[in-house]
Protein backbone atom coordinates (compact mmCIF):
# COMPACT_ATOMS: atom_id res chain seq x y z
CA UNK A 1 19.69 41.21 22.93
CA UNK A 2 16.48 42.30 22.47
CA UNK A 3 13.68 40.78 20.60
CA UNK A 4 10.77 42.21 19.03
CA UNK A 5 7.19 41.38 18.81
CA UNK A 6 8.06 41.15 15.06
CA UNK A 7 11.17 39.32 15.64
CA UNK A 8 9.48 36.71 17.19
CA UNK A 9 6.52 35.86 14.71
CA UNK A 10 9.32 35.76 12.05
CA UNK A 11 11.27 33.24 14.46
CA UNK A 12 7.97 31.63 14.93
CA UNK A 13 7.34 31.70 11.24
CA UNK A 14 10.56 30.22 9.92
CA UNK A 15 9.92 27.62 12.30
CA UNK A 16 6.81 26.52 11.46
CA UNK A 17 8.07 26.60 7.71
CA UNK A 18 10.83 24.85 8.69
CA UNK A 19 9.07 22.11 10.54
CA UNK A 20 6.20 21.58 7.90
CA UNK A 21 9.04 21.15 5.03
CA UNK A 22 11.09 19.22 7.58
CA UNK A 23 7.73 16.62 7.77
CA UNK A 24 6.69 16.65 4.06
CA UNK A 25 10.18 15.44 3.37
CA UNK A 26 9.96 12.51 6.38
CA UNK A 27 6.77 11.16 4.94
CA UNK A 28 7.78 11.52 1.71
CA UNK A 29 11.24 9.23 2.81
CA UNK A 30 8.73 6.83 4.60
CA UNK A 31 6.26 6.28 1.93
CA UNK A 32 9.85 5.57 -0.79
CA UNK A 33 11.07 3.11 2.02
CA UNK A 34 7.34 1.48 2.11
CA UNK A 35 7.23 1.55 -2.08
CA UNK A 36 10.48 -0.23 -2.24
CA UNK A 37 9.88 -2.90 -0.40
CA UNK A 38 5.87 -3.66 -1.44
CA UNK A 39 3.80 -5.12 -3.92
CA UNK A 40 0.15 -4.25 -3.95
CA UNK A 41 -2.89 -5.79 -6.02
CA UNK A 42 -5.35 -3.61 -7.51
CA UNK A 43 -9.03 -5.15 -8.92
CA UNK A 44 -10.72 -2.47 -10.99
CA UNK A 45 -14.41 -3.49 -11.55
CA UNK A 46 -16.05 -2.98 -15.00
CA UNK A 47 -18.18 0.03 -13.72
CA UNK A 48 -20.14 0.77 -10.60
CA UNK A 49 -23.18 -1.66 -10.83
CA UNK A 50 -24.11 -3.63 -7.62
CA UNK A 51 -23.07 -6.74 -10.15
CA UNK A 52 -19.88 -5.91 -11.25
CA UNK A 53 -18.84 -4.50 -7.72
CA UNK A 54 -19.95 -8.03 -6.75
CA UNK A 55 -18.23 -9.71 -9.62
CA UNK A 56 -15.13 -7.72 -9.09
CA UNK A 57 -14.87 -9.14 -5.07
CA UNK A 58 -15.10 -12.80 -6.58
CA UNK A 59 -12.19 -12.42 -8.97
CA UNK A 60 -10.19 -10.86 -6.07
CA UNK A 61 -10.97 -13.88 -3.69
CA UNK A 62 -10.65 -16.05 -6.78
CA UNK A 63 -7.16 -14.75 -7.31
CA UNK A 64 -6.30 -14.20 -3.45
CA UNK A 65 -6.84 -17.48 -2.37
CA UNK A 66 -4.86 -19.02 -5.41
CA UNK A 67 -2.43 -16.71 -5.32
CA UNK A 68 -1.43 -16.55 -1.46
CA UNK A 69 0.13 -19.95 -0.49
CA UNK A 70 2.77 -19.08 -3.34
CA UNK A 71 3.51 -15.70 -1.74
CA UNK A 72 4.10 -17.01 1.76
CA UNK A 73 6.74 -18.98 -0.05
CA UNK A 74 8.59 -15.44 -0.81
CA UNK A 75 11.21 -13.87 1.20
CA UNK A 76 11.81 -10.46 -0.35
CA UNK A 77 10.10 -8.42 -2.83
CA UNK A 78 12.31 -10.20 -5.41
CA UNK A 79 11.11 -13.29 -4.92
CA UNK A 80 7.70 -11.90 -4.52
CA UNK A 81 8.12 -10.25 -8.21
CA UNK A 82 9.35 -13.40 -10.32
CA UNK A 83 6.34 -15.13 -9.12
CA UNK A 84 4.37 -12.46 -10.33
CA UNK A 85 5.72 -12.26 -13.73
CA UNK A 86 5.47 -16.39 -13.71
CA UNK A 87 1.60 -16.53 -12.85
CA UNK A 88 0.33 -13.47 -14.98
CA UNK A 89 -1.16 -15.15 -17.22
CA UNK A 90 -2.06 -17.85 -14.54
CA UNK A 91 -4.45 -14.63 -12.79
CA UNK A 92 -6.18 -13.50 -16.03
CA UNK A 93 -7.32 -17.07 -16.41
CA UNK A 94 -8.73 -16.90 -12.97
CA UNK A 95 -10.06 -13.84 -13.53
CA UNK A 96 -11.79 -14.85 -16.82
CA UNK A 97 -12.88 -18.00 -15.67
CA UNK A 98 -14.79 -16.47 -12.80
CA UNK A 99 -16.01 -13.75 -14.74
CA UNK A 100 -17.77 -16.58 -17.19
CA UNK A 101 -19.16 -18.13 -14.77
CA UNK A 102 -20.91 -14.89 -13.74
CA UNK A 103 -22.25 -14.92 -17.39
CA UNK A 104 -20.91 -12.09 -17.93
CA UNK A 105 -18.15 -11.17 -21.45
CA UNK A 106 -16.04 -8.78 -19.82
CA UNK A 107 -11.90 -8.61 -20.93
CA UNK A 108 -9.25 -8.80 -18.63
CA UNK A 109 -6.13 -7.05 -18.62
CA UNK A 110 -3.19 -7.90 -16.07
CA UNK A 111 -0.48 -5.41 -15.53
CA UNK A 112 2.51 -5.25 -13.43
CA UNK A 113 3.79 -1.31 -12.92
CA UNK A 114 3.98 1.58 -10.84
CA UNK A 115 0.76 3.12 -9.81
CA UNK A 116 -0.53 6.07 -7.70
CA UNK A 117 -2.56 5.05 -4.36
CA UNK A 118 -4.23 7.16 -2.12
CA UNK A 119 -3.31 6.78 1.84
CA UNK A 120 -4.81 3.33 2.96
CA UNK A 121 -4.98 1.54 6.53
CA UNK A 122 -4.82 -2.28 6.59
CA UNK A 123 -5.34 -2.76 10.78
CA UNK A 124 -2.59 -1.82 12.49
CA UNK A 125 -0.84 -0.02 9.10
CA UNK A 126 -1.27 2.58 7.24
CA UNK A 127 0.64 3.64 4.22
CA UNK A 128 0.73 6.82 2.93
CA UNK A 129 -0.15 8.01 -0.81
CA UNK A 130 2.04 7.53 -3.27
CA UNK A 131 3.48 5.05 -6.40
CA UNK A 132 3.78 1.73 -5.47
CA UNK A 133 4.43 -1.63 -7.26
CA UNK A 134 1.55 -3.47 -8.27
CA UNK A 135 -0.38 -5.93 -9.43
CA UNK A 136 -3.49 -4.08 -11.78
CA UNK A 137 -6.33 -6.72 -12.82
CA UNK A 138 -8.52 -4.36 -15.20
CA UNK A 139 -12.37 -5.68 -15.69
CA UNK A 140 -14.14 -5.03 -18.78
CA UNK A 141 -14.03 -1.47 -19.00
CA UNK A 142 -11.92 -0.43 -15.80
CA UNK A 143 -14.62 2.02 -14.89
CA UNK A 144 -15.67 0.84 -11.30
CA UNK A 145 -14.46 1.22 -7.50
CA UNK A 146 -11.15 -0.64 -7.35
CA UNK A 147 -10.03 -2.98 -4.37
CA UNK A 148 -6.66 -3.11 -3.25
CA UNK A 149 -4.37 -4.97 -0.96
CA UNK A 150 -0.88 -5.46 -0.41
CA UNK A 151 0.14 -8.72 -1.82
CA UNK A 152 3.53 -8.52 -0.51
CA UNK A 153 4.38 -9.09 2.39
CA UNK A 154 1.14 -10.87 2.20
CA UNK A 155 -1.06 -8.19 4.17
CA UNK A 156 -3.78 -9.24 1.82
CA UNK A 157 -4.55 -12.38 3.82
CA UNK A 158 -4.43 -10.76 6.98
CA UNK A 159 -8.61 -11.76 7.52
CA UNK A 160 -8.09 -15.20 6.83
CA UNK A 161 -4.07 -16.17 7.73
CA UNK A 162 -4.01 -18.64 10.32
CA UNK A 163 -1.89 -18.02 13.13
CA UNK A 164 2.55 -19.30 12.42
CA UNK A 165 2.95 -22.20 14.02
CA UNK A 166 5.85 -22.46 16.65
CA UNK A 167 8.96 -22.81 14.07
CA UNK A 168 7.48 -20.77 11.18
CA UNK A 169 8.85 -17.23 10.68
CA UNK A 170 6.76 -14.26 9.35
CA UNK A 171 8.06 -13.35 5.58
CA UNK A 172 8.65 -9.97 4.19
CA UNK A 173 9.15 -6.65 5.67
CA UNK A 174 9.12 -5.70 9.07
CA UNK A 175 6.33 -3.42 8.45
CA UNK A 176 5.65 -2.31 12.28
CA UNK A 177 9.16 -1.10 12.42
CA UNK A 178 8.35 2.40 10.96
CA UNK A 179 5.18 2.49 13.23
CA UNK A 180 7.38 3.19 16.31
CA UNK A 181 9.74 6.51 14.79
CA UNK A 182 9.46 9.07 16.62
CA UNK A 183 10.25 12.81 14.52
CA UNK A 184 11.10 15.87 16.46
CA UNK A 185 13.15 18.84 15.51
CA UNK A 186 16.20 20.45 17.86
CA UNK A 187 15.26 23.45 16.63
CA UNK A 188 12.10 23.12 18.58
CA UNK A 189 13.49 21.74 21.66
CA UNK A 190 15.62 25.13 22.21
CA UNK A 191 12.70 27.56 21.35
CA UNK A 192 11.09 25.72 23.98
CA UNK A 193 14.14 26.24 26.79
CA UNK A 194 13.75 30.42 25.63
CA UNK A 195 10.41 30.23 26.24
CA UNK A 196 9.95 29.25 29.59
């Protein structure tokens, strides 16, 4: 059988089609597997003054460093959820408290829900855009830069975790296990035999 010049850009063609829909719908299965098994926090600043950006980084430590010895205590997202919904109102008082100590009036609004997030590395990881669970702490008017972190597994403490000691176990997912796939299409493989 002969092939064609045309022939083979339409091979060529279909392939490349093929292979681009063939990697939207991997990363679209990676970034559901990642959703399902997260929990991010999300600080939106009152606007985009130098003081609220600053305020808006102390009610995120404030909140981080209360909030993270009681998710190293959480095995699964589960777990990682109920004490959520048990300290909501426990993080807009932090958030309040700090934000009066700033002088400053601004509301707070805490929300758990699904939310869209635009691709984000935290060292080693990087997740892709998409809806993800979170935490949403809403300053004054909501109008600023936001902050975010994942807050389960606890990749939000990464900076300032201290190394597991000998017997402890890391909690949550096994995030670094979807770092190592590796995605190739057969259909590629045997184009490349022909081509030789």
């Amino acid at each position: 059988m002969k092939l064609t010049l045309r022939s083979v850009l339409t091979i060529i063609i279909g392939l490349a089609l093929l292979a681009g829909a063939c990697f939207f719908s991997y990363r679209t299965y990676i970034q559901h597997e990642f959703a399902s098994e997260l929990i991010r926090l999300h600080v939106i600043a009152h606007s985009d003054s130098y003081a609220d950006q600053a305020l808006k980084l102390h009610v995120r430590d404030v909140i981080v460093n209360e909030m993270k010895s009681r998710f190293r205590q959480a095995n699964n997202r589960q777990e990682a959820e109920e004490i959520i919904l048990a300290s909501v109102d426990e993080i807009k008082a932090l958030a309040e408290r700090q934000i009066a100590r700033e002088g400053k009036q601004y509301p707070v609004e805490v929300k758990l829900g699904d939310y869209a997030f635009p691709t984000k590395t935290y060292g080693n990881i990087t997740l892709p855009a998409g809806n993800y669970h979170a935490v949403r702490v809403i300053i004054g008017d909501g109008q600023g830069k936001n902050w975010w972190c994942v807050l389960f597994p606890p990749l939000c403490f990464v900076d300032s975790v201290e190394s597991l000691q000998e017997d402890e176990k890391a909690k949550g997912m096994k995030v670094f296990e979807k770092d190592n796939v590796e995605f190739r299409l057969k259909c590629i493989d045997v184009l490349k035999i022909f081509c030789r």
